[in-house]
PDB file of N, CA and C in Angstrom:
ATOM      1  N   UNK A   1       0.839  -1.195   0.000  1.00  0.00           N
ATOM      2  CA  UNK A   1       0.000   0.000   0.000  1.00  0.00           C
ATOM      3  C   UNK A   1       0.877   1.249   0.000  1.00  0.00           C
ATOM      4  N   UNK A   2       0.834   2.051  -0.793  1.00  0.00           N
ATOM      5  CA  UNK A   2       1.588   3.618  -0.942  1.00  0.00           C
ATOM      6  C   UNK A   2       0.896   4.406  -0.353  1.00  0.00           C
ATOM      7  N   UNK A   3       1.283   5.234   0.353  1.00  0.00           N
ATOM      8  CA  UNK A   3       0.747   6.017   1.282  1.00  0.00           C
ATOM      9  C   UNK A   3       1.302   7.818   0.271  1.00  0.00           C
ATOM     10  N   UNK A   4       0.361   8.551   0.727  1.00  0.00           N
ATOM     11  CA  UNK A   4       1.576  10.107   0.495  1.00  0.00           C
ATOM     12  C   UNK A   4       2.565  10.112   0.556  1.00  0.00           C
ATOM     13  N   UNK A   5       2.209  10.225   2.022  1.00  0.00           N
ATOM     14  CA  UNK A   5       3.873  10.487   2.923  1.00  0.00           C
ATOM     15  C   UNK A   5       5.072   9.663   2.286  1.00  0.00           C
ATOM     16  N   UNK A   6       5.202   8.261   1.669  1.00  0.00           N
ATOM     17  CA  UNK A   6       6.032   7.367   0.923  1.00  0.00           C
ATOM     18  C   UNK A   6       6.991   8.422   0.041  1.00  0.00           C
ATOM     19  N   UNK A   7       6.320   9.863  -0.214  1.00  0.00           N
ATOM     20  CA  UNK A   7       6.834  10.716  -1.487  1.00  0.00           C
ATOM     21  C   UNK A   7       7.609  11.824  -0.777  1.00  0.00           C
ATOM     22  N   UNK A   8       7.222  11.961   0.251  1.00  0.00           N
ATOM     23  CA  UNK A   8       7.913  13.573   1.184  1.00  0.00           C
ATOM     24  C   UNK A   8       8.778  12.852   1.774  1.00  0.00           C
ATOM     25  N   UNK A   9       8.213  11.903   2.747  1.00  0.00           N
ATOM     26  CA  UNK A   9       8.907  11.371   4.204  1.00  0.00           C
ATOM     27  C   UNK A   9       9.643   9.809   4.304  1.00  0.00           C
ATOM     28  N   UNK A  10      10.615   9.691   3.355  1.00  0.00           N
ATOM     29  CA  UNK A  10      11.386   8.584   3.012  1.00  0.00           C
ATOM     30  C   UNK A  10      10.950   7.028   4.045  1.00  0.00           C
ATOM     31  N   UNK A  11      11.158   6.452   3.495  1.00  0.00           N
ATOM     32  CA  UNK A  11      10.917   4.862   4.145  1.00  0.00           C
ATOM     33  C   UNK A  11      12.523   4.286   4.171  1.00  0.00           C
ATOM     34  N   UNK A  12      13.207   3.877   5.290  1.00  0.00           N
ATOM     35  CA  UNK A  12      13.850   4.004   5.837  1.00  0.00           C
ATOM     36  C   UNK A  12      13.940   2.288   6.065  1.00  0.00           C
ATOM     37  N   UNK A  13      15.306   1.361   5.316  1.00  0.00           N
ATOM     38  CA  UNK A  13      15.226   0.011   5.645  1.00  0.00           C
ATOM     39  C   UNK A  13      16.733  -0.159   6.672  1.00  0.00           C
ATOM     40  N   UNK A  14      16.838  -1.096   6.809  1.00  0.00           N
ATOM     41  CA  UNK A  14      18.193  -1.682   7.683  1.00  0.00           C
ATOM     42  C   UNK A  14      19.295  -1.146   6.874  1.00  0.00           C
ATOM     43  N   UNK A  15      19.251  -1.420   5.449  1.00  0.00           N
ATOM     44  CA  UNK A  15      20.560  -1.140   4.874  1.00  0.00           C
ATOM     45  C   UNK A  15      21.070   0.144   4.752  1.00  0.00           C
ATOM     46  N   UNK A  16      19.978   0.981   4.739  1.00  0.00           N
ATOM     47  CA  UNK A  16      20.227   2.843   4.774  1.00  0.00           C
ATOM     48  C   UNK A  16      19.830   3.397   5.803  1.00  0.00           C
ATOM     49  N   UNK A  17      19.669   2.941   7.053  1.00  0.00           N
ATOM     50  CA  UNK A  17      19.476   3.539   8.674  1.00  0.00           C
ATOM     51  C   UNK A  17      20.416   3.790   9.076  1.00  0.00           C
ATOM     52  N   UNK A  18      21.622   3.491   8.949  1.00  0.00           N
ATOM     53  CA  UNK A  18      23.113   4.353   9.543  1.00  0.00           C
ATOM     54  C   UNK A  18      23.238   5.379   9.103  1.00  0.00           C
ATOM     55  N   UNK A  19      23.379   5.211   8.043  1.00  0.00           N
ATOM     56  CA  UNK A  19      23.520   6.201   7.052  1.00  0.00           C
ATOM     57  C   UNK A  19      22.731   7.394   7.019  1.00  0.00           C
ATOM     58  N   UNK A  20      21.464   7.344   7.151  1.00  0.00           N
ATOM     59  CA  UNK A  20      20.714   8.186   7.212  1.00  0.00           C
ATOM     60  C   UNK A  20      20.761   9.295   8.242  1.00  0.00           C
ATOM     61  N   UNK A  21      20.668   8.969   9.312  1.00  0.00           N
ATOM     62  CA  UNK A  21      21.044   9.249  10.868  1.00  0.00           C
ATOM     63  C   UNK A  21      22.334   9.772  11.158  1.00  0.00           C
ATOM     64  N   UNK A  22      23.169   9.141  10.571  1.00  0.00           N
ATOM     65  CA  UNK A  22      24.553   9.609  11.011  1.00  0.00           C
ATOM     66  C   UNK A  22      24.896  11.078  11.488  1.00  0.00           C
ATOM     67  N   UNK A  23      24.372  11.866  10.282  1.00  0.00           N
ATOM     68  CA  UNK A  23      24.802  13.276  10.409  1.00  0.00           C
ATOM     69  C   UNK A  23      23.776  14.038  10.789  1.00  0.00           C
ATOM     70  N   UNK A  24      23.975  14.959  11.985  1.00  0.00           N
ATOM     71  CA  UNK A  24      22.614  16.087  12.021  1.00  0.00           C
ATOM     72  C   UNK A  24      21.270  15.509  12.819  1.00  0.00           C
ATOM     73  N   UNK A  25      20.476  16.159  12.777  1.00  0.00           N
ATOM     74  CA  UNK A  25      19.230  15.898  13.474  1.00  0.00           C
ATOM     75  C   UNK A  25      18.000  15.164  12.719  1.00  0.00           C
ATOM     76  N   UNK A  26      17.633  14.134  13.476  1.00  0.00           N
ATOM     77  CA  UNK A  26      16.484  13.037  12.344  1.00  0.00           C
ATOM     78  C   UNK A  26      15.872  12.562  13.250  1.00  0.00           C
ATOM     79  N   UNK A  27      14.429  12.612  12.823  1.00  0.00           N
ATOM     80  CA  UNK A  27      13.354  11.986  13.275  1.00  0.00           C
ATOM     81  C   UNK A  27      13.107  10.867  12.799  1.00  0.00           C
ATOM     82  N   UNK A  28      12.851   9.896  13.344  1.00  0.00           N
ATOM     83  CA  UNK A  28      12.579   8.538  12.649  1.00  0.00           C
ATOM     84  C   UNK A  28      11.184   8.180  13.312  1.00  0.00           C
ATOM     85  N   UNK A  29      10.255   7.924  12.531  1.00  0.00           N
ATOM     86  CA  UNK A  29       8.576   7.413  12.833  1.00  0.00           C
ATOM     87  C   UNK A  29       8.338   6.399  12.349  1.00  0.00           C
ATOM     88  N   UNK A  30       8.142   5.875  13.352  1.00  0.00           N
ATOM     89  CA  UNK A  30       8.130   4.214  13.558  1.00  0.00           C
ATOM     90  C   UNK A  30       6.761   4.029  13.694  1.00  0.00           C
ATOM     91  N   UNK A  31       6.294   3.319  12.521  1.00  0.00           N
ATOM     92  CA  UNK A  31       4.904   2.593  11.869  1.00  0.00           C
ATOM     93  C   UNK A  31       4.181   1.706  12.055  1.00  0.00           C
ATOM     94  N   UNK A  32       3.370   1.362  11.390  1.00  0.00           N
ATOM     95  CA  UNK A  32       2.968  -0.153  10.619  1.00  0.00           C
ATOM     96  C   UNK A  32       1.541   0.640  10.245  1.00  0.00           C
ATOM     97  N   UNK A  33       1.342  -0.256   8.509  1.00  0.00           N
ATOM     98  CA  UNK A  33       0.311   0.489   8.091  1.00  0.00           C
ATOM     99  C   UNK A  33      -1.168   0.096   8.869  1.00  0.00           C
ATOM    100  N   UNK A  34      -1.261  -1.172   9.705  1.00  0.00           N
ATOM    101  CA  UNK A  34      -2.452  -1.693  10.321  1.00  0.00           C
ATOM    102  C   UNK A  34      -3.394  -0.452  11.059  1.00  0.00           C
ATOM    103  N   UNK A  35      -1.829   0.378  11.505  1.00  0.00           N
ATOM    104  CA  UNK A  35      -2.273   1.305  12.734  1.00  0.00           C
ATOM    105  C   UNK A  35      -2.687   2.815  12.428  1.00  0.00           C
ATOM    106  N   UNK A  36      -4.055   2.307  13.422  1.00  0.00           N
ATOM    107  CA  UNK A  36      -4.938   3.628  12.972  1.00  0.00           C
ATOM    108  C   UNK A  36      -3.823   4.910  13.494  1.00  0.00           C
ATOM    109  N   UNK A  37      -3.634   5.735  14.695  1.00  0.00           N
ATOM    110  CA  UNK A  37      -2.991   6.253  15.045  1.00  0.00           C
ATOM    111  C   UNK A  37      -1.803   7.051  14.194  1.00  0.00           C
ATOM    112  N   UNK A  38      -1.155   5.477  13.614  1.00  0.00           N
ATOM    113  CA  UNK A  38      -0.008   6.353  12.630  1.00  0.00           C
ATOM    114  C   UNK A  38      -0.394   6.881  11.524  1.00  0.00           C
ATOM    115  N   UNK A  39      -1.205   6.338  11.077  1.00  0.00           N
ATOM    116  CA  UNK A  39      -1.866   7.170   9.832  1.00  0.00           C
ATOM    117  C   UNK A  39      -2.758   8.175   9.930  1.00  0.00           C
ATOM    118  N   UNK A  40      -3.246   8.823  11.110  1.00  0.00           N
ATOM    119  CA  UNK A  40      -3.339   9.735  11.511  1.00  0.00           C
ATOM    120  C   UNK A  40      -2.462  10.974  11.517  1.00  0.00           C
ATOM    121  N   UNK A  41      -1.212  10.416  12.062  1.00  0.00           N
ATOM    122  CA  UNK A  41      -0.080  11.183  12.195  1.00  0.00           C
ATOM    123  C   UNK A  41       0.614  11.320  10.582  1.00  0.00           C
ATOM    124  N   UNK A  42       0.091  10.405   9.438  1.00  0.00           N
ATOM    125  CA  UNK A  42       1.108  11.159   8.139  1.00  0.00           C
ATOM    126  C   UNK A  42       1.270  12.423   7.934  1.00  0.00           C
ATOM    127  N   UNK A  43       0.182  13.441   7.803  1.00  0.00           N
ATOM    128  CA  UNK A  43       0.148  14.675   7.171  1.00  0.00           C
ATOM    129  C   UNK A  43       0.539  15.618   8.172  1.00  0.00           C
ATOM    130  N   UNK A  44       0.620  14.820   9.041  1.00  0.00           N
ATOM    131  CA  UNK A  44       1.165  15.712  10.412  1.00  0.00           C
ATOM    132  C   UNK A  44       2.874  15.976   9.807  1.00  0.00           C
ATOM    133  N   UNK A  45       3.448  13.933   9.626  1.00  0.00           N
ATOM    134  CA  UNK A  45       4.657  14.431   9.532  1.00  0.00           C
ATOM    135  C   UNK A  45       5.065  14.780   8.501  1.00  0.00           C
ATOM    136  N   UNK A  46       4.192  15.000   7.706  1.00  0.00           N
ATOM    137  CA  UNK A  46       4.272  15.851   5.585  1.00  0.00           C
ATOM    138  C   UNK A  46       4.724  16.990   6.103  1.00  0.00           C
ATOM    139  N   UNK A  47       3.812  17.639   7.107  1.00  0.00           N
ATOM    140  CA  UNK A  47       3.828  19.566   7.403  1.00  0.00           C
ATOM    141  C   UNK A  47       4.898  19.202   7.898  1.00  0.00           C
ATOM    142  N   UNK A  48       5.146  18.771   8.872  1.00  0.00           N
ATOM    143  CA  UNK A  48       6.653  19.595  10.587  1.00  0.00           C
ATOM    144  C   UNK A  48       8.156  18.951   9.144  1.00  0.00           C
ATOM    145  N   UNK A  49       7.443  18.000   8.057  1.00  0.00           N
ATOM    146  CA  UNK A  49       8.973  17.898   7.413  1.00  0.00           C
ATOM    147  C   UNK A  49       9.318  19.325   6.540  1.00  0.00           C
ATOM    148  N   UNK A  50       8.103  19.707   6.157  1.00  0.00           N
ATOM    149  CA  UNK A  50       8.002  20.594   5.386  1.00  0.00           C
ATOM    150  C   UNK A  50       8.936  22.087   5.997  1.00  0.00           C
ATOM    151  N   UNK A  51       7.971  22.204   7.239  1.00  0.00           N
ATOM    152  CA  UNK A  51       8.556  23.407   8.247  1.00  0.00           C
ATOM    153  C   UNK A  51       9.708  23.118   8.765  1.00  0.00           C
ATOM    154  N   UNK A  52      10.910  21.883   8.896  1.00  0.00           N
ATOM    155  CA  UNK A  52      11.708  21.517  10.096  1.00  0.00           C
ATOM    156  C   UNK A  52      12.666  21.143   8.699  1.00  0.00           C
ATOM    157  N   UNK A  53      12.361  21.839   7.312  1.00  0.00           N
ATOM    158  CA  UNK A  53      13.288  21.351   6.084  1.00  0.00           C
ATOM    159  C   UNK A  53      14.485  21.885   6.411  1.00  0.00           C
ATOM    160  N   UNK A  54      15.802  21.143   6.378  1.00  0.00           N
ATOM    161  CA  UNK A  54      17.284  21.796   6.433  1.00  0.00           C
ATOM    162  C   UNK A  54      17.566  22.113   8.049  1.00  0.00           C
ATOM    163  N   UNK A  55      16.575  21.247   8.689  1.00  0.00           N
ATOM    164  CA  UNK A  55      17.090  21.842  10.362  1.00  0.00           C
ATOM    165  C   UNK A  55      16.934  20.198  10.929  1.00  0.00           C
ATOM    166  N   UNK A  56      15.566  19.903  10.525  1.00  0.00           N
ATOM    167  CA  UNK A  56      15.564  18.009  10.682  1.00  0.00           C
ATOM    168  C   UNK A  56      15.286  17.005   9.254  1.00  0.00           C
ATOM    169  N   UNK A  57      15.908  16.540   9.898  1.00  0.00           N
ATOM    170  CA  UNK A  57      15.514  14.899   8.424  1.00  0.00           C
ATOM    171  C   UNK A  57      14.649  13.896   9.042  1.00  0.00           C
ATOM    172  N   UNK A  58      13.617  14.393   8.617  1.00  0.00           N
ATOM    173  CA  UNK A  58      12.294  12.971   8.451  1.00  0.00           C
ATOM    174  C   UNK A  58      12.475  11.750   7.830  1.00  0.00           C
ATOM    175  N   UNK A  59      12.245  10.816   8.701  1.00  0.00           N
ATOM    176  CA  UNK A  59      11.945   9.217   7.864  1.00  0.00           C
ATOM    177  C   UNK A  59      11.265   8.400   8.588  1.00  0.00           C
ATOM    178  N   UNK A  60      11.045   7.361   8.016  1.00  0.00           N
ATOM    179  CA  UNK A  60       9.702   6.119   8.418  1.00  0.00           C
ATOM    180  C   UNK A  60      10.174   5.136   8.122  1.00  0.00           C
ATOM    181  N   UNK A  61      10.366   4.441   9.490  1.00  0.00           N
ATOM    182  CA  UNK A  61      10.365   2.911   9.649  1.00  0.00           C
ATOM    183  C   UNK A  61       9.267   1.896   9.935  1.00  0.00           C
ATOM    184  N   UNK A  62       8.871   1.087   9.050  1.00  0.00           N
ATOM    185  CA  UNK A  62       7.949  -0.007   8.868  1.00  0.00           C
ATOM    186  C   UNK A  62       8.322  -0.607  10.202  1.00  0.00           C
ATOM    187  N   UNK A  63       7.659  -0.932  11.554  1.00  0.00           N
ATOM    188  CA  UNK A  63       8.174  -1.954  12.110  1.00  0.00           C
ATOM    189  C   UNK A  63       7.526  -3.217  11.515  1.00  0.00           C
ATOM    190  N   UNK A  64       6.678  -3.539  10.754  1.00  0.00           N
ATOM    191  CA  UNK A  64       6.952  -5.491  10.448  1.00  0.00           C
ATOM    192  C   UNK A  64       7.808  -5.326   9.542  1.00  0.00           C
ATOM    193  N   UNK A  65       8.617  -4.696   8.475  1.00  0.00           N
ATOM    194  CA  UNK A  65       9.403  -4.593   7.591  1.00  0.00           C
ATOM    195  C   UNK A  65      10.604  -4.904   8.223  1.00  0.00           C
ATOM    196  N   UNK A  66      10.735  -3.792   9.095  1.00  0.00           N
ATOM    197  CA  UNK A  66      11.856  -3.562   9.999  1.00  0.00           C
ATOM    198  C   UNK A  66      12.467  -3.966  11.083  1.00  0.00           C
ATOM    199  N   UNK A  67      11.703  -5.286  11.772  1.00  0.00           N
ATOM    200  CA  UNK A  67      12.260  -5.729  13.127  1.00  0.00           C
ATOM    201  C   UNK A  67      13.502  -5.057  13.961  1.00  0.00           C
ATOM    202  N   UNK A  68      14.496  -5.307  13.466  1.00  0.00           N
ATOM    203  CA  UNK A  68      15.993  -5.508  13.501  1.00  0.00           C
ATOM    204  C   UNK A  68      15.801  -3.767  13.782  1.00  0.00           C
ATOM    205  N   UNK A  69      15.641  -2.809  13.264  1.00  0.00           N
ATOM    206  CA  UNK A  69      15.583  -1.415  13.842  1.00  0.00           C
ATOM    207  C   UNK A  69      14.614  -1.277  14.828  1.00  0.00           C
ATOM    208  N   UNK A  70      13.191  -1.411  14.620  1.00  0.00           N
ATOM    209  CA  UNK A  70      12.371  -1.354  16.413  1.00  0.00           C
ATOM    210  C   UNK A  70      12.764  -1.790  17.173  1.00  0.00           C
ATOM    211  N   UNK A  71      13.483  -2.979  17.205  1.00  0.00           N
ATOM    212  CA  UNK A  71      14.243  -3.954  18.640  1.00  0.00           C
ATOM    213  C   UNK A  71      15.324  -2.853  19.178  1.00  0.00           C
ATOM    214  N   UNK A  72      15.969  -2.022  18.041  1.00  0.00           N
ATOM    215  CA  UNK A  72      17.328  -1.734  18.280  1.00  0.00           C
ATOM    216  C   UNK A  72      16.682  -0.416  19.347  1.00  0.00           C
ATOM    217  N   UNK A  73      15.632   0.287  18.841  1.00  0.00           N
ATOM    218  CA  UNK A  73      15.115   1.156  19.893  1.00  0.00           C
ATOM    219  C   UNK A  73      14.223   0.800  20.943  1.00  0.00           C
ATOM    220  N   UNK A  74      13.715  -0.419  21.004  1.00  0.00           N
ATOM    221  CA  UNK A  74      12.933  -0.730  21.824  1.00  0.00           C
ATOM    222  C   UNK A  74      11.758  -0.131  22.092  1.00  0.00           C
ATOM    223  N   UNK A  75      11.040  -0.196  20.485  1.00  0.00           N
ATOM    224  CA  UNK A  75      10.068   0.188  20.320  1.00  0.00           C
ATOM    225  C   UNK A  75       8.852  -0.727  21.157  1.00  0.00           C
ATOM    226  N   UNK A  76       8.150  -0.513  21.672  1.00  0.00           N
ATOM    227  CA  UNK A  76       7.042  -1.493  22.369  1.00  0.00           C
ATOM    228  C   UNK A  76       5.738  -1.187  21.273  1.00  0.00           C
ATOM    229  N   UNK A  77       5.790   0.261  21.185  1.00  0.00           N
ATOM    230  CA  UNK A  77       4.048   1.094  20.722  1.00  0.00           C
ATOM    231  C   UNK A  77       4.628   1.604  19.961  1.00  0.00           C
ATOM    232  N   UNK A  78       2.843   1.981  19.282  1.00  0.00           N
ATOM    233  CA  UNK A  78       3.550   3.036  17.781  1.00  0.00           C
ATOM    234  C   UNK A  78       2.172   3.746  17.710  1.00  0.00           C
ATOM    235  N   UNK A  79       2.101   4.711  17.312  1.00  0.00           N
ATOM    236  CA  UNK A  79       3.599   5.382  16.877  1.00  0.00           C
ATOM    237  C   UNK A  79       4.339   5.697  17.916  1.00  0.00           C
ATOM    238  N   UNK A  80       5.569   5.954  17.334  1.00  0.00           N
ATOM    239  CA  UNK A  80       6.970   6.049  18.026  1.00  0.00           C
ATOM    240  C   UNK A  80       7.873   6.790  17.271  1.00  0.00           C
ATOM    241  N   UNK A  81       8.051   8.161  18.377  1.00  0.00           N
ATOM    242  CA  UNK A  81       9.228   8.945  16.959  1.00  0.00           C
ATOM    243  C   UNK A  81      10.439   9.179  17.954  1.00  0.00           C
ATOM    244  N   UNK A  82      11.512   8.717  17.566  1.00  0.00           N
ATOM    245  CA  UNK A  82      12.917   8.706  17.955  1.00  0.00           C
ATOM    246  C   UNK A  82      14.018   9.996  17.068  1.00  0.00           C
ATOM    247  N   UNK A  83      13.548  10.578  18.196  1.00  0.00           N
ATOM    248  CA  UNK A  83      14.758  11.754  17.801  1.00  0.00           C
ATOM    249  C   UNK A  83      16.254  12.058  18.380  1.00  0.00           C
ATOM    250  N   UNK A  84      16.520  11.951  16.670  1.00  0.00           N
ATOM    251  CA  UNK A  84      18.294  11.406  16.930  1.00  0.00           C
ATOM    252  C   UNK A  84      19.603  12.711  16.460  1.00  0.00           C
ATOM    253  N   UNK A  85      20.666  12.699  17.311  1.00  0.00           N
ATOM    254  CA  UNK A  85      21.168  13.575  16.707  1.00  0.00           C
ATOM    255  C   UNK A  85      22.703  12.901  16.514  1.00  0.00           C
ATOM    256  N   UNK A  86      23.427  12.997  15.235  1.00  0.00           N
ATOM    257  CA  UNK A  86      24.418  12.291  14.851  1.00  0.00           C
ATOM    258  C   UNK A  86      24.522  10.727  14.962  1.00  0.00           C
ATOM    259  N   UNK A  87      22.866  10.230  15.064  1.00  0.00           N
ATOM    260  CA  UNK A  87      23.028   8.906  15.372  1.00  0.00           C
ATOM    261  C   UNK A  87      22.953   8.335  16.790  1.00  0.00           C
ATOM    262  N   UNK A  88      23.008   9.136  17.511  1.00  0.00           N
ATOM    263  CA  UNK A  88      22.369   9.121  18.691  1.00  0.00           C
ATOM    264  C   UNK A  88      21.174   9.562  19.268  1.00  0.00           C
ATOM    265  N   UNK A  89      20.283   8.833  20.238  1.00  0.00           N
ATOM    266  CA  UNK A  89      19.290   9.265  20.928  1.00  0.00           C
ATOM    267  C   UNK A  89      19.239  10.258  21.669  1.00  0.00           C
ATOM    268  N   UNK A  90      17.912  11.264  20.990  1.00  0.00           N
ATOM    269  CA  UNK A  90      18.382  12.182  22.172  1.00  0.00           C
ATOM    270  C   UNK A  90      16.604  12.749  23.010  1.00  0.00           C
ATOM    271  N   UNK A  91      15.827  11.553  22.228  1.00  0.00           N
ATOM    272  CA  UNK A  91      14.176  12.082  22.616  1.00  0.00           C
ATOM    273  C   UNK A  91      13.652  11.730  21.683  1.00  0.00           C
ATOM    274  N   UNK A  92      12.557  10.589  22.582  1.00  0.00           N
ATOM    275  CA  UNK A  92      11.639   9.854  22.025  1.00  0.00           C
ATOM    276  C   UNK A  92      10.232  10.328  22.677  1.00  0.00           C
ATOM    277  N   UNK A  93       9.173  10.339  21.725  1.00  0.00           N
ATOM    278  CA  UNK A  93       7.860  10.450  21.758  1.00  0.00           C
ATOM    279  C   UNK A  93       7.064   9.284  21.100  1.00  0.00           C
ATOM    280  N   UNK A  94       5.721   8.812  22.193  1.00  0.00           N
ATOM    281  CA  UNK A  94       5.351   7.955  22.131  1.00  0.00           C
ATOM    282  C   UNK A  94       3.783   8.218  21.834  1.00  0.00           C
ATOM    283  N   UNK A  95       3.137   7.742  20.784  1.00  0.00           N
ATOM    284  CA  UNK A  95       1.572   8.192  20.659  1.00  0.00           C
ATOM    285  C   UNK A  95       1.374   9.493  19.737  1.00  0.00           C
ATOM    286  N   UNK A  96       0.478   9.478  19.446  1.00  0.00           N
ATOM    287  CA  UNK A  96      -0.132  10.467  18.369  1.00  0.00           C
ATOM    288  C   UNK A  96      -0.438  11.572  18.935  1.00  0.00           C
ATOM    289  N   UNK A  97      -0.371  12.741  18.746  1.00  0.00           N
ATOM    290  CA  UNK A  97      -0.406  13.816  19.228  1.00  0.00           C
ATOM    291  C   UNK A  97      -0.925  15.083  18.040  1.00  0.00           C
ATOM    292  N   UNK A  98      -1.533  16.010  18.609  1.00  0.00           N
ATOM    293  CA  UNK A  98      -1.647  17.174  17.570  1.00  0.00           C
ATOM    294  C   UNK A  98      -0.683  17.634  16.862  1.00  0.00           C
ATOM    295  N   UNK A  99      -0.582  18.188  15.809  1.00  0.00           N
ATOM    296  CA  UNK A  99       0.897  19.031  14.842  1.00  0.00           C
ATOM    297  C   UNK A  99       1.156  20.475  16.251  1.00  0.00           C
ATOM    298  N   UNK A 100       0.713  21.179  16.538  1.00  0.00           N
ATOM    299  CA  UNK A 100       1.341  22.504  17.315  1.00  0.00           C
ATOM    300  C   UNK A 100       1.608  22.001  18.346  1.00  0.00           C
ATOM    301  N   UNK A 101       1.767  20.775  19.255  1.00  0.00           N
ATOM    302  CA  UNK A 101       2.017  19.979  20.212  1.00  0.00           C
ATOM    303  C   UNK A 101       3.301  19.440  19.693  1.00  0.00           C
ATOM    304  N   UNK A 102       3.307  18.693  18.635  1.00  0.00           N
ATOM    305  CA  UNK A 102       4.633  17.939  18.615  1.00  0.00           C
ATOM    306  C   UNK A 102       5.584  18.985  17.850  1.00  0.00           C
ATOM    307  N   UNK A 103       5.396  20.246  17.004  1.00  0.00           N
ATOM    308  CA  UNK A 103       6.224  20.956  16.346  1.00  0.00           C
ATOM    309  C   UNK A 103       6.680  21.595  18.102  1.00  0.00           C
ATOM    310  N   UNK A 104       5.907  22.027  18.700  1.00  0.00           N
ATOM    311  CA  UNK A 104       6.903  22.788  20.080  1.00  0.00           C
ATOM    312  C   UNK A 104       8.004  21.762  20.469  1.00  0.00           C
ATOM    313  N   UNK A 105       7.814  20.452  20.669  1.00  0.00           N
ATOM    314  CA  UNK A 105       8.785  19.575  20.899  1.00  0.00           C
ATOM    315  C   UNK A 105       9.958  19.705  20.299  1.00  0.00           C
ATOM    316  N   UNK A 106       9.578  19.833  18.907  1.00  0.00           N
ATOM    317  CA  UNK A 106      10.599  19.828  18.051  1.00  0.00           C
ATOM    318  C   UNK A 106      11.355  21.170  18.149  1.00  0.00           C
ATOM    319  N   UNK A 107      11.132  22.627  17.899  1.00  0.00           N
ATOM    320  CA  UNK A 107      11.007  23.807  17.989  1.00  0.00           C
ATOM    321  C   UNK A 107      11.933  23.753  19.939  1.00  0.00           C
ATOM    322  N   UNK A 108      11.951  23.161  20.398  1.00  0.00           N
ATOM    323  CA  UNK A 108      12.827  22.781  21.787  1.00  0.00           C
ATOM    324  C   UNK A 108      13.935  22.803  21.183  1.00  0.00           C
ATOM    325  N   UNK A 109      14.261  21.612  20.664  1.00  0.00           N
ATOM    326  CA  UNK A 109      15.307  20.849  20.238  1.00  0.00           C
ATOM    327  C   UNK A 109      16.320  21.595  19.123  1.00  0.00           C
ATOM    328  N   UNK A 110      15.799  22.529  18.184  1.00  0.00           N
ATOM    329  CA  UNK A 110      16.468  22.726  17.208  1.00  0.00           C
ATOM    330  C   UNK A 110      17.035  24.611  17.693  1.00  0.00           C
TER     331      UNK A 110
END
């Protein structure tokens, strides 16, 4: 199933998750298409990628795709957004939330 977001907010596998992360500040939103919640949250994370362009890097991890990365964060629930800086953890949010709620989070951080 292709979603929007598949076109703004990159999908993110094992082989390009280092990589991705490595440098700078990245959000990673941790999925599965079953879940009502996260698909709630797409257009949420279309806008804050839109507004947070050149300050954060958005991407989406499938957890049934992805095992081997949710384990590595110890994802339990989803959604789940792990915010990383140089590849490190630096603040995770758990559950769906409004866009002017989670952009202040973000808007903290940067």
């Amino acid at each position: 199933m292709k979603t929007e977001v598949d076109d703004e907010v990159p999908e993110i596998t094992k082989k390009d998750f280092d990589g991705f992360v490595k440098d700078g500040i990245t959000l990673i939103d941790f999925y599965a298409e079953w879940c009502m919640p996260c698909l709630m949250m797409e257009p949420i994370m279309i806008d804050l990628n839109e507004k947070f362009q050149g300050k954060i890097k958005f991407g989406r991890v499938n957890i049934d795709n992805e095992r081997v990365i949710a384990q590595k964060f110890n994802i339990r629930s989803i959604p789940n957004f792990v915010l990383l800086k140089d590849g490190k953890l630096i603040e995770q949010f758990v559950g769906a939330m409004p866009e002017d709620e989670f952009e202040k989070k973000l808007r903290k951080l940067v």
